[in-house]
Protein backbone atom coordinates (compact mmCIF):
# COMPACT_ATOMS: atom_id res chain seq x y z
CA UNK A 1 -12.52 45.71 -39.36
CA UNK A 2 -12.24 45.13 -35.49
CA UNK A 3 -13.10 40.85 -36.23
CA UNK A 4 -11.68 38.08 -33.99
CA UNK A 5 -11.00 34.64 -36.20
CA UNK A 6 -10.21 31.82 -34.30
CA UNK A 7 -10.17 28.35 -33.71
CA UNK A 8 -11.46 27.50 -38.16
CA UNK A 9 -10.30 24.38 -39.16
CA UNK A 10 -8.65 24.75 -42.65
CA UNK A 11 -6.88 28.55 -41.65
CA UNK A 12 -8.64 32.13 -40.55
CA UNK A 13 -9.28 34.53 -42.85
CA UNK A 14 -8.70 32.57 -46.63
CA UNK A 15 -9.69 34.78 -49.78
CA UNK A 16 -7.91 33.45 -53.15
CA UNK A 17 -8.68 32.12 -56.72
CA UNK A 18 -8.85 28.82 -57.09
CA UNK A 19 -9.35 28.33 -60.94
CA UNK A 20 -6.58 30.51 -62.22
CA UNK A 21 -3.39 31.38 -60.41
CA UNK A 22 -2.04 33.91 -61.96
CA UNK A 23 -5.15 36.02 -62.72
CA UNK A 24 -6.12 38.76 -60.53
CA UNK A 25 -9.76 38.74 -59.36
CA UNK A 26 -10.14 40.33 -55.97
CA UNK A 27 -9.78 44.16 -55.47
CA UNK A 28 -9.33 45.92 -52.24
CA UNK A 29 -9.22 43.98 -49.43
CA UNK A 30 -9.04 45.58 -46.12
CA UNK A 31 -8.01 43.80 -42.93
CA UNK A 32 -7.83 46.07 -40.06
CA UNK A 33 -7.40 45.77 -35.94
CA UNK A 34 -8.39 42.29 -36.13
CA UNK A 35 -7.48 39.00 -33.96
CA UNK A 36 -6.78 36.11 -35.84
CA UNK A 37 -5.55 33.43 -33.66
CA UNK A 38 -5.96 29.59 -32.72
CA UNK A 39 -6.65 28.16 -36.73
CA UNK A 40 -4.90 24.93 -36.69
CA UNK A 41 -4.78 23.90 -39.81
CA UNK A 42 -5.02 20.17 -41.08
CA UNK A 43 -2.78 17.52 -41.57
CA UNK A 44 -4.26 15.92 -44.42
CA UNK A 45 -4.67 19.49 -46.83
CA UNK A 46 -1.82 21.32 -48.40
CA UNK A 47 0.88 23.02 -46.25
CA UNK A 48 -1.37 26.90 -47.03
CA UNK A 49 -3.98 25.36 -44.95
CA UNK A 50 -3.48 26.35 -40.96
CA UNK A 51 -2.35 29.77 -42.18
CA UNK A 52 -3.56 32.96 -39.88
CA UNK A 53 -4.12 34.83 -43.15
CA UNK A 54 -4.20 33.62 -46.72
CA UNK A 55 -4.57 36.19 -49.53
CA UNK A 56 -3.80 35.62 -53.45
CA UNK A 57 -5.20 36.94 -56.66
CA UNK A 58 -5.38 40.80 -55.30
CA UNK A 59 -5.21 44.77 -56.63
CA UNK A 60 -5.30 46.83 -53.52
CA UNK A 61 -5.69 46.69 -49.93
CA UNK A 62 -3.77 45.91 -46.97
CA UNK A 63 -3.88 43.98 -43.60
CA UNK A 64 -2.97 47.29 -41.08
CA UNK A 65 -2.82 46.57 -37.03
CA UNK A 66 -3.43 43.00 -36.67
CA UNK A 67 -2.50 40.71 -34.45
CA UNK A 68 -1.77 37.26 -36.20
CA UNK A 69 -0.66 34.42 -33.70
CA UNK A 70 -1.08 30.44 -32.62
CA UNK A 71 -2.21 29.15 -36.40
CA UNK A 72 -1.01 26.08 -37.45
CA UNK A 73 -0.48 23.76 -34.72
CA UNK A 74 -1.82 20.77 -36.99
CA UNK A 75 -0.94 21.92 -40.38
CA UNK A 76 1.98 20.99 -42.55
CA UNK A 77 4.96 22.15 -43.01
CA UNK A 78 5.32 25.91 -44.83
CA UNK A 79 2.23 27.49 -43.61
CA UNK A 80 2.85 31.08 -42.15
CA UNK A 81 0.92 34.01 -39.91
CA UNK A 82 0.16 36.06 -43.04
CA UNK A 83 0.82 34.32 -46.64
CA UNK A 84 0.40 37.06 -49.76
CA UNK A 85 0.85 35.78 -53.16
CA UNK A 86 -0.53 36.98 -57.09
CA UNK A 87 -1.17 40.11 -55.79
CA UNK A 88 0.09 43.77 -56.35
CA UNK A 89 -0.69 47.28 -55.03
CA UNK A 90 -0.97 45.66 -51.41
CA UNK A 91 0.06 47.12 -47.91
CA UNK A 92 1.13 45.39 -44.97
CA UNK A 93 1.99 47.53 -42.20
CA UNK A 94 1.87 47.67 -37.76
CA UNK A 95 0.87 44.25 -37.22
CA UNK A 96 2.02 42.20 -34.62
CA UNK A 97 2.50 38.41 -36.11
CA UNK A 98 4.00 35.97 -33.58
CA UNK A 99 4.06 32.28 -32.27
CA UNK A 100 2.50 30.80 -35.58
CA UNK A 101 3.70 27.12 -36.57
CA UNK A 102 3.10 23.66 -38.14
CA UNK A 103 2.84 20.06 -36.44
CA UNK A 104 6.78 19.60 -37.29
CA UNK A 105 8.14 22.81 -36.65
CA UNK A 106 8.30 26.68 -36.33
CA UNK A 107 5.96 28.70 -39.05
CA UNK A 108 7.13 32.15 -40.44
CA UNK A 109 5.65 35.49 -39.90
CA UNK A 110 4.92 36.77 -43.08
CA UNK A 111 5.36 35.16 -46.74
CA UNK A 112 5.05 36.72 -49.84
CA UNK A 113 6.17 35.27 -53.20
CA UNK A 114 4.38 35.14 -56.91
C-alpha cells in the first residue's frame, strides 16, 4: 500500500511461480495507491520482463488505484502495464495504466490470459 516502484531492471512489482505454471501458490495479494513507473525491462530476457506489474499463480486480491505507466522502454515485444495470468478470484479496479511500451513498439494496458 501507498509504494512507488521505479526505475528495476527486469519489471516493478514481479510475484509468480516459477516451477509450476499452472499451480496456484500465492493467496491474497493486495496492491493499492501505488506508483509503479520507469521499469525498463531488458532486451536480452523474455518479452514479461519490463512489465509495470507481473502477477501469476494467485487466489485473491486485487491491484485497486494504481497508477501503472513508462515500463518497458527496453523490453521485448508483448510486455504490458499490468500482466495477470494462473490466477482466479482477483480484482482489478480504478487504476490509471498509461504510456507503457517495448523497444519496438506500443505495450498494452492490461493483459490477462491462462
Amino acid at each position: 500500500d501507498n509504494a512507488q516502484i521505479f526505475d528495476c531492471n527486469q519489471g516493478g512489482i514481479i510475484v509468480q511461480n516459477t516451477v509450476g505454471f499452472d499451480s496456484y501458490c500465492f493467496y491474497n495479494i493486495n496492491i493499492t495507491n501505488s506508483k509503479i513507473y520507469g521499469n525498463q525491462g531488458r532486451p536480452d530476457l523474455p518479452s514479461s520482463y519490463g512489465d509495470g506489474i507481473l502477477l501469476g499463480n494467485i487466489v485473491g486480491g486485487k491491484v485497486e488505484s494504481c497508477e501503472i505507466y513508462n515500463n518497458g522502454s527496453r523490453a521485448q515485444p508483448g510486455n504490458s502495464g499490468l500482466s495477470i495470468y494462473t490466477s482466479k478470484d482477483f480484482l482489478v479496479q480504478n487504476n490509471e495504466i498509461h504510456h507503457n511500451k517495448s523497444n519496438s513498439s506500443t505495450g498494452s494496458a492490461i493483459e490477462v490470459y491462462y
